[in-house]
N, C-alpha and C. Protein backbone atom coordinates (compact mmCIF):
# COMPACT_ATOMS: atom_id res chain seq x y z
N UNK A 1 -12.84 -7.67 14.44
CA UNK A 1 -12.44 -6.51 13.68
C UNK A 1 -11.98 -5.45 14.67
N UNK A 2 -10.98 -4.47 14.34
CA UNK A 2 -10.11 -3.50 15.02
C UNK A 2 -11.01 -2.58 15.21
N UNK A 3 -11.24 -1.45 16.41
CA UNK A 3 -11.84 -0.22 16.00
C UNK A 3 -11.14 0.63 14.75
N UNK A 4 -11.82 1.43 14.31
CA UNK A 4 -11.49 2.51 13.69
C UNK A 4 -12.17 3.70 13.55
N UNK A 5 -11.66 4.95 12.95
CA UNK A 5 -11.81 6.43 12.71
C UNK A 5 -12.78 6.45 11.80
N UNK A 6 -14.15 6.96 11.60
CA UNK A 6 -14.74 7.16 10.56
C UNK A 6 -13.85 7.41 9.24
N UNK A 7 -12.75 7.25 9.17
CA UNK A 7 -11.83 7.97 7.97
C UNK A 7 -10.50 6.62 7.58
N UNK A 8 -11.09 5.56 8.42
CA UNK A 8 -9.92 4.74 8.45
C UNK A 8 -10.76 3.21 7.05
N UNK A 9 -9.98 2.35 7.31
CA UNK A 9 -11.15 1.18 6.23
C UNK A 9 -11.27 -0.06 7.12
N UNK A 10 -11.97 -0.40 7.53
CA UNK A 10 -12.28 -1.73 8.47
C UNK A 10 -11.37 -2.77 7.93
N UNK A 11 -10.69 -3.52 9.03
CA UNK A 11 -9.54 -4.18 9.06
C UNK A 11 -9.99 -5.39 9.73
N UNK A 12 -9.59 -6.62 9.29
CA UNK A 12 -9.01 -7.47 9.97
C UNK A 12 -7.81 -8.16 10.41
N UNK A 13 -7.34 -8.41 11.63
CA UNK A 13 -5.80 -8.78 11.67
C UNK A 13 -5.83 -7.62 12.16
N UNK A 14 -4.86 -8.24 13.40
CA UNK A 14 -3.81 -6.54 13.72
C UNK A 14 -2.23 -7.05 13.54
N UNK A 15 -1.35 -5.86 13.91
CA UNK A 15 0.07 -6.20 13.25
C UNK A 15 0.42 -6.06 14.61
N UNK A 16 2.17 -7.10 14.47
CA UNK A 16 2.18 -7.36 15.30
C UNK A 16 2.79 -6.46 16.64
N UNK A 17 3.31 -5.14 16.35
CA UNK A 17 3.92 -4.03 16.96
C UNK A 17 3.87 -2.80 16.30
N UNK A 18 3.63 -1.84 17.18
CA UNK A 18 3.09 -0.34 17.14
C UNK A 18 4.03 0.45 17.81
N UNK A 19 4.69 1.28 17.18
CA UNK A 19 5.90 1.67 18.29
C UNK A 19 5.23 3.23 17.54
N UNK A 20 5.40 4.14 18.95
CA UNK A 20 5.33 5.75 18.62
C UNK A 20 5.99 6.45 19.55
N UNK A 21 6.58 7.27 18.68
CA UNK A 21 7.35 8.62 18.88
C UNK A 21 6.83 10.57 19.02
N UNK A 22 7.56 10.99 19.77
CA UNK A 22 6.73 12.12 19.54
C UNK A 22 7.12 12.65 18.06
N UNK A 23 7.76 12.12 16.81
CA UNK A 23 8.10 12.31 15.77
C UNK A 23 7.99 11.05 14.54
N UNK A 24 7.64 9.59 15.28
CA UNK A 24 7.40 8.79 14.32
C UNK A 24 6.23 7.93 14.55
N UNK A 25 6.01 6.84 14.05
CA UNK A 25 5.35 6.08 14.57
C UNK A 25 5.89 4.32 13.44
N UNK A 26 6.24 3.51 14.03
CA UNK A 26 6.01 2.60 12.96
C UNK A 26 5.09 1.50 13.45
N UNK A 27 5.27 0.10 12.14
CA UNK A 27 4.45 -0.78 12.79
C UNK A 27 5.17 -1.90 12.06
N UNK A 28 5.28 -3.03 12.86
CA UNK A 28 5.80 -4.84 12.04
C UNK A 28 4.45 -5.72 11.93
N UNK A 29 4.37 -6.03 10.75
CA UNK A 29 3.17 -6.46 9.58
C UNK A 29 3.53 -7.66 9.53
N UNK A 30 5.02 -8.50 10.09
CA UNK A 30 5.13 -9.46 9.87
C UNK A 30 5.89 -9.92 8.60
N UNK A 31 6.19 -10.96 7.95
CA UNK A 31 6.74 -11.09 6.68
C UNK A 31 5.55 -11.18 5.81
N UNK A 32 6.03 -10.91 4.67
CA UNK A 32 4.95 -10.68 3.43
C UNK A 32 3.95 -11.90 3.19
N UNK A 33 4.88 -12.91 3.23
CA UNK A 33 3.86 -14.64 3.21
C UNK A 33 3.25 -14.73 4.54
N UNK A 34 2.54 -13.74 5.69
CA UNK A 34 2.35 -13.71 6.54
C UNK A 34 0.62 -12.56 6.60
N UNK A 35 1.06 -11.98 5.42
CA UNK A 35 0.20 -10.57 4.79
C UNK A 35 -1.23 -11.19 4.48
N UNK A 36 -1.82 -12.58 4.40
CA UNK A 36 -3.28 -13.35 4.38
C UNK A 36 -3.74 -13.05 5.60
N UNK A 37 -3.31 -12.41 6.88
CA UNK A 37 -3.79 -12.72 7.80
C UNK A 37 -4.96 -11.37 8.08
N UNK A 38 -4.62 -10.31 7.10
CA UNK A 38 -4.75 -8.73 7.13
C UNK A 38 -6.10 -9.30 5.75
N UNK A 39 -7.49 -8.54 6.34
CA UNK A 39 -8.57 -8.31 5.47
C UNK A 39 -8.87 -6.93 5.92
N UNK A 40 -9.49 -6.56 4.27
CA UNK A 40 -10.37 -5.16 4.66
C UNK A 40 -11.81 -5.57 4.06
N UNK A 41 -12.59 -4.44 4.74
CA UNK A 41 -14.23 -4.34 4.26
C UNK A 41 -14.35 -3.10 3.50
N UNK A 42 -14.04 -3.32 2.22
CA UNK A 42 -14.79 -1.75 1.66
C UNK A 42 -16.30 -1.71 1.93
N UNK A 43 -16.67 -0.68 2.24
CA UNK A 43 -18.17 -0.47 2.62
C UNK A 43 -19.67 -0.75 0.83
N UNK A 44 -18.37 -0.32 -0.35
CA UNK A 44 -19.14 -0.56 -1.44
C UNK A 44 -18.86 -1.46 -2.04
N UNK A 45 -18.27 -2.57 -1.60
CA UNK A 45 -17.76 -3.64 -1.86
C UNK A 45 -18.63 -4.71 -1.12
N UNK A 46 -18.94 -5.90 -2.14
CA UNK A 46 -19.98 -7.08 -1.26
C UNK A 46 -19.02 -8.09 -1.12
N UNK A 47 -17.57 -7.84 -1.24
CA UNK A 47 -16.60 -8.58 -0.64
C UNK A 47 -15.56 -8.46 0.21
N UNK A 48 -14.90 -9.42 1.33
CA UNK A 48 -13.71 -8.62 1.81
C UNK A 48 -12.77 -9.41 0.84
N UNK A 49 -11.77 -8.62 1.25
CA UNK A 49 -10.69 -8.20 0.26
C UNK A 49 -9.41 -8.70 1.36
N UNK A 50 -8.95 -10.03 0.92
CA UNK A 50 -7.51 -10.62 1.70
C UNK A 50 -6.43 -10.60 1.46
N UNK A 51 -5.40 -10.35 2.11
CA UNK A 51 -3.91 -10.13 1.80
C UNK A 51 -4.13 -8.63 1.74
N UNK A 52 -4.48 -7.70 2.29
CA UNK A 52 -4.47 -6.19 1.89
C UNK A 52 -4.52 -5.72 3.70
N UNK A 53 -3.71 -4.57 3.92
CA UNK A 53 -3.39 -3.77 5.05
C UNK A 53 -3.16 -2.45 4.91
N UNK A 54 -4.08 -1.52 4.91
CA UNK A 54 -4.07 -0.09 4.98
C UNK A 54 -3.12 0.67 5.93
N UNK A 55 -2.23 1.25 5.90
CA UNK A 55 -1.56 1.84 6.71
C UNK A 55 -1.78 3.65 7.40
N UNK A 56 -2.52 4.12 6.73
CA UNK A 56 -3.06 5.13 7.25
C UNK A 56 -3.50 5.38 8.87
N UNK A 57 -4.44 4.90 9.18
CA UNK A 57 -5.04 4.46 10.43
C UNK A 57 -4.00 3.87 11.20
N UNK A 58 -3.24 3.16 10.95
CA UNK A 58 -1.88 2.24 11.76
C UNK A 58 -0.92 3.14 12.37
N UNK A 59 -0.44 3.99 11.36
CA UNK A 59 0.76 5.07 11.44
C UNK A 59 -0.10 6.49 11.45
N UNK A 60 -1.09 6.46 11.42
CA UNK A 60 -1.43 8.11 11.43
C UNK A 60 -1.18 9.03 10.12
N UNK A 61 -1.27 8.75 8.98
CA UNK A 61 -0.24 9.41 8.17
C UNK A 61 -1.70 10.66 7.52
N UNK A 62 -0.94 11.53 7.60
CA UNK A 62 -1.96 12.87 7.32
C UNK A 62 -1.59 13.30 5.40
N UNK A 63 -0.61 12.37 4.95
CA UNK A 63 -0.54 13.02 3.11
C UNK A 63 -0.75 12.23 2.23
N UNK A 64 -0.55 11.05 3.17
CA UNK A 64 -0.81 9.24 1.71
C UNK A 64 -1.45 8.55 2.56
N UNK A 65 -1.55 7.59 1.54
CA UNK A 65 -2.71 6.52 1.98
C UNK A 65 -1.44 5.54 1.14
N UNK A 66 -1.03 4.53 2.32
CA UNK A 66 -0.21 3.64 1.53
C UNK A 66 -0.81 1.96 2.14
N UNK A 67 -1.03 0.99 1.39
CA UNK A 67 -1.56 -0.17 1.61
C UNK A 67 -0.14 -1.49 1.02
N UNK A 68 -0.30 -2.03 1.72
CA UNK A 68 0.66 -3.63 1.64
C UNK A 68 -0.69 -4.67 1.11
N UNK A 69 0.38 -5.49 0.64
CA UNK A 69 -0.63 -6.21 -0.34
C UNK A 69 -0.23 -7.78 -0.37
N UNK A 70 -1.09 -8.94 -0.52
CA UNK A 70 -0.42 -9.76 -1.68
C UNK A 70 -1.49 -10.72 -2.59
N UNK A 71 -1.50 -10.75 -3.39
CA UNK A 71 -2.68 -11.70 -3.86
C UNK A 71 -2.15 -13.28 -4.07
N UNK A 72 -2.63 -14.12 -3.73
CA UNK A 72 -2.07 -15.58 -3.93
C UNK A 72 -1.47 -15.77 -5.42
N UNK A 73 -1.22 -16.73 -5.20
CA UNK A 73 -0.53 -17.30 -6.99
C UNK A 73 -2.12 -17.72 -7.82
N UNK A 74 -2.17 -16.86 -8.87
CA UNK A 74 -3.03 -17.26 -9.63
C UNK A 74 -4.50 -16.36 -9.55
N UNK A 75 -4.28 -15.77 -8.28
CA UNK A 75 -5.20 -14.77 -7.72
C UNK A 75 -5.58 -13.35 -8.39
N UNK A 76 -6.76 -12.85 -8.33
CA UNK A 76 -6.85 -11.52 -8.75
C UNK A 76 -7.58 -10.27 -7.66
N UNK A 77 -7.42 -9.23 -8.06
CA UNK A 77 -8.11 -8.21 -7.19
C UNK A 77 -9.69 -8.11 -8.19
N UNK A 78 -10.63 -8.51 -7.17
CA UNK A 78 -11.93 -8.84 -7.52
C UNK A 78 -12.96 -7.54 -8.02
N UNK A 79 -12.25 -6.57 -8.32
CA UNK A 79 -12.73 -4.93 -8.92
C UNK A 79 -11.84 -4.35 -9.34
N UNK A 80 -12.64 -3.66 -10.56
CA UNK A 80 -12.06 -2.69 -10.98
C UNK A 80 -12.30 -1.09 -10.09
N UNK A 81 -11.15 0.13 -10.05
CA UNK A 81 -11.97 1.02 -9.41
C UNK A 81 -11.20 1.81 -10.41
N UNK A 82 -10.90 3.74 -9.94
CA UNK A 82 -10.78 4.42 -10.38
C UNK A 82 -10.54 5.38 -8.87
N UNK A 83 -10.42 6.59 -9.21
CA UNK A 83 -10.33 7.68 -7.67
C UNK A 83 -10.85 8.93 -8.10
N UNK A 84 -11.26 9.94 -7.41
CA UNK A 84 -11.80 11.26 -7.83
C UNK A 84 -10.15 12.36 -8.15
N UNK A 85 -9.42 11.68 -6.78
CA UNK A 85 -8.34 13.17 -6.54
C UNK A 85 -6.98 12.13 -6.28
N UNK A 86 -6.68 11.14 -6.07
CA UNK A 86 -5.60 10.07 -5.91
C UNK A 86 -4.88 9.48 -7.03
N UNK A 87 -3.70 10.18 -7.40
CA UNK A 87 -3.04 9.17 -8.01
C UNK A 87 -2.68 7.73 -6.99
N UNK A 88 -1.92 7.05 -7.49
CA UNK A 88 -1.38 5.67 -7.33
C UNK A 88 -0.45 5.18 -7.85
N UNK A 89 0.62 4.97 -7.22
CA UNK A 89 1.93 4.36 -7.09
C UNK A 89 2.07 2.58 -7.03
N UNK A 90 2.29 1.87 -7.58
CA UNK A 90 2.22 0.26 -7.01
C UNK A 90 3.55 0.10 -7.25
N UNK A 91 3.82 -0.25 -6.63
CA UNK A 91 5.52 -0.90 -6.07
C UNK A 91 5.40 -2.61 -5.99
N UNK A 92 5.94 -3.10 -6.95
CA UNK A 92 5.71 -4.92 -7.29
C UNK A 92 7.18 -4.96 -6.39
N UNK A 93 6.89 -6.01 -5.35
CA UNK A 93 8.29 -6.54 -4.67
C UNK A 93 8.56 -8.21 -4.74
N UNK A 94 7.27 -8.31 -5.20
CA UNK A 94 7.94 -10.05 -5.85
C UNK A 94 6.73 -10.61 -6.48
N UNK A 95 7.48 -12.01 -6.87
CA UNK A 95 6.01 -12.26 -7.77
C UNK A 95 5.72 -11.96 -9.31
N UNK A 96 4.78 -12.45 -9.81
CA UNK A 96 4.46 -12.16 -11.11
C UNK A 96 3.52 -11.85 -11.84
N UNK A 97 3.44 -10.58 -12.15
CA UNK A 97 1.38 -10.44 -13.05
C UNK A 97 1.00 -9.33 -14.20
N UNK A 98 0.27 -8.86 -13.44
CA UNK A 98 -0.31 -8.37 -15.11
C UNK A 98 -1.21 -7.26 -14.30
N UNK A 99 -1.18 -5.66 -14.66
CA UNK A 99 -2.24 -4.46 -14.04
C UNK A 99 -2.55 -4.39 -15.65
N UNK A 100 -4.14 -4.10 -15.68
CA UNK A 100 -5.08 -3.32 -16.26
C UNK A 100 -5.45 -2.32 -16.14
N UNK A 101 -4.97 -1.60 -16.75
CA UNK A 101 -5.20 0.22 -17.04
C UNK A 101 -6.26 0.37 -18.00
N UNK A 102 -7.51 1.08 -17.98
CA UNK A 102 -8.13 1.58 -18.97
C UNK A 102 -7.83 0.83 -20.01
N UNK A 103 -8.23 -0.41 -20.25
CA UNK A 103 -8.38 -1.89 -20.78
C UNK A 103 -6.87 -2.58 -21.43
N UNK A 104 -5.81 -1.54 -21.16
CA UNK A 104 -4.52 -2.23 -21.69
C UNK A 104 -4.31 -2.96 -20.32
N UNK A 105 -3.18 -3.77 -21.19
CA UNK A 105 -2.99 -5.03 -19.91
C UNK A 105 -1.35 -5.22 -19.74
N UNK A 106 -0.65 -5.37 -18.80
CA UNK A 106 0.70 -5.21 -19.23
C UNK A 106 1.59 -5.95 -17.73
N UNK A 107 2.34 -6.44 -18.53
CA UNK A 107 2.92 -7.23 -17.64
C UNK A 107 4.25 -6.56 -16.27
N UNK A 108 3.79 -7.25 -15.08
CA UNK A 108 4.65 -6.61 -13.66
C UNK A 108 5.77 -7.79 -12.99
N UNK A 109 6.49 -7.32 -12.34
CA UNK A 109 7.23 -8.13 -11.58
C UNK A 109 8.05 -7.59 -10.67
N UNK A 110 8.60 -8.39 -10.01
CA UNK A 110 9.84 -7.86 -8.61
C UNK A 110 10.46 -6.71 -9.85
N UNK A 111 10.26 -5.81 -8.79
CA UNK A 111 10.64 -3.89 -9.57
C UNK A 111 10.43 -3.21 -10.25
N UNK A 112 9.39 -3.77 -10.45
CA UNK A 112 7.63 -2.74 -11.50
C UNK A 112 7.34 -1.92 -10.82
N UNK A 113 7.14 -0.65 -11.64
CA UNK A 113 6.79 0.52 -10.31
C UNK A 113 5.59 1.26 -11.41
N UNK A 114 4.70 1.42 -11.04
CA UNK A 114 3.46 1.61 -12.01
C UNK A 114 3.07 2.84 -11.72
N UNK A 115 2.69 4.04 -11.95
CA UNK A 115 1.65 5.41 -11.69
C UNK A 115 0.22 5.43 -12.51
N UNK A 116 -0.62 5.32 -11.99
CA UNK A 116 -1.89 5.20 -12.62
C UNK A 116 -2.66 6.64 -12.19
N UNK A 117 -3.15 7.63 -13.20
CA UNK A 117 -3.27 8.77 -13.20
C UNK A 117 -5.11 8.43 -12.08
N UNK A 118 -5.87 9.45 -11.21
CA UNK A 118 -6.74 9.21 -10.64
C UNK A 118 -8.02 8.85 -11.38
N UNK A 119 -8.31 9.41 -12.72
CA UNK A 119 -9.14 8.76 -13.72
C UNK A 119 -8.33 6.88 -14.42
N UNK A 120 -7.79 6.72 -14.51
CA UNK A 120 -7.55 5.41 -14.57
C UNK A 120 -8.44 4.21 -14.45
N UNK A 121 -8.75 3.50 -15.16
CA UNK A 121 -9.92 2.61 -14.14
C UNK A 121 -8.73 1.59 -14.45
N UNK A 122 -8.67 0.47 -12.84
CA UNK A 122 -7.50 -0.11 -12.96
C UNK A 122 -7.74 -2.18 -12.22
N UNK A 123 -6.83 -2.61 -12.45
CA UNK A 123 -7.22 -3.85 -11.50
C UNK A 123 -5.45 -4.48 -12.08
N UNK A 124 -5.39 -5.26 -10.91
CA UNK A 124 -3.86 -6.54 -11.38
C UNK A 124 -4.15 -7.81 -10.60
N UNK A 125 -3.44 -8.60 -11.16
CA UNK A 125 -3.47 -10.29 -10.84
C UNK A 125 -2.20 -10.94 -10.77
N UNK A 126 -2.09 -11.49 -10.23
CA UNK A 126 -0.95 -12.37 -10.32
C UNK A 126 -1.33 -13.78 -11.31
N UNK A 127 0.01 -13.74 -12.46
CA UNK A 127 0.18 -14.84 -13.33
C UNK A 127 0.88 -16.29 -13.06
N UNK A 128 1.89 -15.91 -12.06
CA UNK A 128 2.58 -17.15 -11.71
C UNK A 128 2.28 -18.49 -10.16
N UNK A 129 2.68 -19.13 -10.02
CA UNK A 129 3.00 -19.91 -9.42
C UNK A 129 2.77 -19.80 -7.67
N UNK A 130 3.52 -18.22 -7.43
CA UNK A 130 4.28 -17.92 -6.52
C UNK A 130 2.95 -16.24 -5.99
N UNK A 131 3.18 -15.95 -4.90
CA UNK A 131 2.23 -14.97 -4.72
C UNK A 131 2.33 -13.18 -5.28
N UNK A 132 1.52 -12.48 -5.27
CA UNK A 132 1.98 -11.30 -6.18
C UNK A 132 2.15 -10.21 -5.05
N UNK A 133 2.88 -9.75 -4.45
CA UNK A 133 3.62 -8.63 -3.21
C UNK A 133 3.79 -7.43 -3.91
N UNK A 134 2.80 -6.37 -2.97
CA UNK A 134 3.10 -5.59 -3.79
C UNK A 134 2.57 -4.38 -2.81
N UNK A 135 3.35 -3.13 -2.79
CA UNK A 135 2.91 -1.73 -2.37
C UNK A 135 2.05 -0.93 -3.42
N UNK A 136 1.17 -0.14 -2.79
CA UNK A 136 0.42 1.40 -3.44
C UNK A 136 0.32 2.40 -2.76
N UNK A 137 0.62 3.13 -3.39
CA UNK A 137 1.21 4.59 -2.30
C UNK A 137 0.33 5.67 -3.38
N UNK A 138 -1.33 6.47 -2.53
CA UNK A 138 -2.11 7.22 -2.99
C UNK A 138 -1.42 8.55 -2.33
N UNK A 139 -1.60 9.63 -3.43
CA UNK A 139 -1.45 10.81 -3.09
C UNK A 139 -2.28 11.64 -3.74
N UNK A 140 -2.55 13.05 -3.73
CA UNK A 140 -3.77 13.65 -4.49
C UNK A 140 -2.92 13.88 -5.33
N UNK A 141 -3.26 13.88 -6.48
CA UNK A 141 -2.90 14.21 -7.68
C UNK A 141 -2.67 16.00 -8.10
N UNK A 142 -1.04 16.20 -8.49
CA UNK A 142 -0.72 17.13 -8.41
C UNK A 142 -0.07 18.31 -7.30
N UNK A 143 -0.42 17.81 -6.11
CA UNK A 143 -0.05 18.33 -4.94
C UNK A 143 1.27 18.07 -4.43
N UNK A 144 2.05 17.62 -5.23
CA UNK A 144 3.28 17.73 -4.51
C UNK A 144 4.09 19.04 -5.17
N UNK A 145 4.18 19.58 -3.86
CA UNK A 145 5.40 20.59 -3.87
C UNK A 145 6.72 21.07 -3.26
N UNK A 146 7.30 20.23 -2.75
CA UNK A 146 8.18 19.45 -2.54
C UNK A 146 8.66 18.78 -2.56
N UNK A 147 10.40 18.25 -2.57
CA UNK A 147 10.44 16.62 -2.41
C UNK A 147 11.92 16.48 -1.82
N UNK A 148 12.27 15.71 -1.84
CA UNK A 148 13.69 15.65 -1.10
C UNK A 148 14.67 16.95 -1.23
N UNK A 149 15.38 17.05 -2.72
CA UNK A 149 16.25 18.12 -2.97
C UNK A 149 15.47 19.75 -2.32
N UNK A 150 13.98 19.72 -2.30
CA UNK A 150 13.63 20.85 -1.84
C UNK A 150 13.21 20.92 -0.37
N UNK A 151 12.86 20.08 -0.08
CA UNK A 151 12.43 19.96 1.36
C UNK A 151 13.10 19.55 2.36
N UNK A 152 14.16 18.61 2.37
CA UNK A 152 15.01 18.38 2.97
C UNK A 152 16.16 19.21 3.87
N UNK A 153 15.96 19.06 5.20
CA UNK A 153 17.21 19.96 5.90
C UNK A 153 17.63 19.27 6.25
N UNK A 154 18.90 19.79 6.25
CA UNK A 154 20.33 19.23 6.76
C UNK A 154 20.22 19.15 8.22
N UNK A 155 20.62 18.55 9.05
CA UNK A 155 21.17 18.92 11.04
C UNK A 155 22.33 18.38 11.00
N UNK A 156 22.89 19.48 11.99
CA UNK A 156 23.94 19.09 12.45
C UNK A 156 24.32 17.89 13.56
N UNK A 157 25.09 17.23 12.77
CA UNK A 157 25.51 16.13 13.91
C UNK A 157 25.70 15.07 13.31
N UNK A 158 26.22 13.65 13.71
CA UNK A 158 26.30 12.39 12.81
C UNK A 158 25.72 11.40 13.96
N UNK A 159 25.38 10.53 13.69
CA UNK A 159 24.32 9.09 13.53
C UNK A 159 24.90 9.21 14.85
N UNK A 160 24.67 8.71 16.06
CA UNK A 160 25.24 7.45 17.35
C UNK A 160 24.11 6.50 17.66
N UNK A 161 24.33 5.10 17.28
CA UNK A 161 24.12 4.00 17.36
C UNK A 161 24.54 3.21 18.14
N UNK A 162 23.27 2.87 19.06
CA UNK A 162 23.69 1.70 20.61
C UNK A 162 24.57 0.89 19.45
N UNK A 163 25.28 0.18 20.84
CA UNK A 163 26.26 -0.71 19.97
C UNK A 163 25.42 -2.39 20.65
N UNK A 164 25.44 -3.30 19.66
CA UNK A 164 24.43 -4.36 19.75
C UNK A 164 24.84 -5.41 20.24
């Protein structure tokens, strides 16, 4: 297991490159059918939890909490939870299933994009064949006050790109 920040979620698997900037930071996770290799330990959880990679702790990110995902074909996420102050974003990028919201059940796929309010109690599975890929992007609920059209500045100058 990786070190981590009292504030980070115990990981297994590391990825395979960490690149930082005094303005960015990224990281390569590998391809998605590659994403089994990444476990976490929730601490109130008596299970780990496979195919899941927290990105917080990886990239440093100080406003979301965004996690990569995939559950096998046929697979489910083994709890239900809920959040105090976090909405949730899930971004389906392939695959096929089904999220449970506050006991409705409703069907996802490649370009399902879901918001589950922080009272929510929630869980999804994959229905098909094939594995279920998928992003969640937590933010506190209500706190955005900004967003592109408002926050966004312009600079002067255009792109130069090594030539390859």
């Amino acid at each position: 297991m990786s070190a981590t920040t009292a504030t980070d979620m115990p990981r297994i698997g590391e990825p395979d490159e960490i690149l930082q900037g005094a303005n960015y930071s990224a990281v390569q996770l590998g391809a998605s059918g590659d994403w089994n290799r990444y476990a976490v330990r929730h601490p109130s959880l008596p299970t780990t939890i496979h195919g899941k990679v927290f990105l917080k702790g990886l990239l440093g990110l100080t406003g979301t909490e965004i996690s990569c995902g995939v559950l096998p074909n046929r697979g489910a996420m083994p709890f239900l939870h809920a959040h105090r102050e976090n909405e949730e974003v899930y971004v389906f990028v392939s695959g096929r299933g089904q999220m449970l919201v506050d006991g409705e059940v409703f069907d996802v796929s490649e370009g399902s994009v879901v918001r589950v309010a922080p009272a929510g109690v929630r869980s999804w599975r994959s229905t098909s064949d094939e594995p279920l890929v998928y992003l969640v992007i937590q933010a506190k609920e209500g706190s955005l006050r900004q967003w592109t059209l408002t926050d966004g500045v312009g600079v002067a100058g255009a792109p130069v790109w090594p030539e390859n």
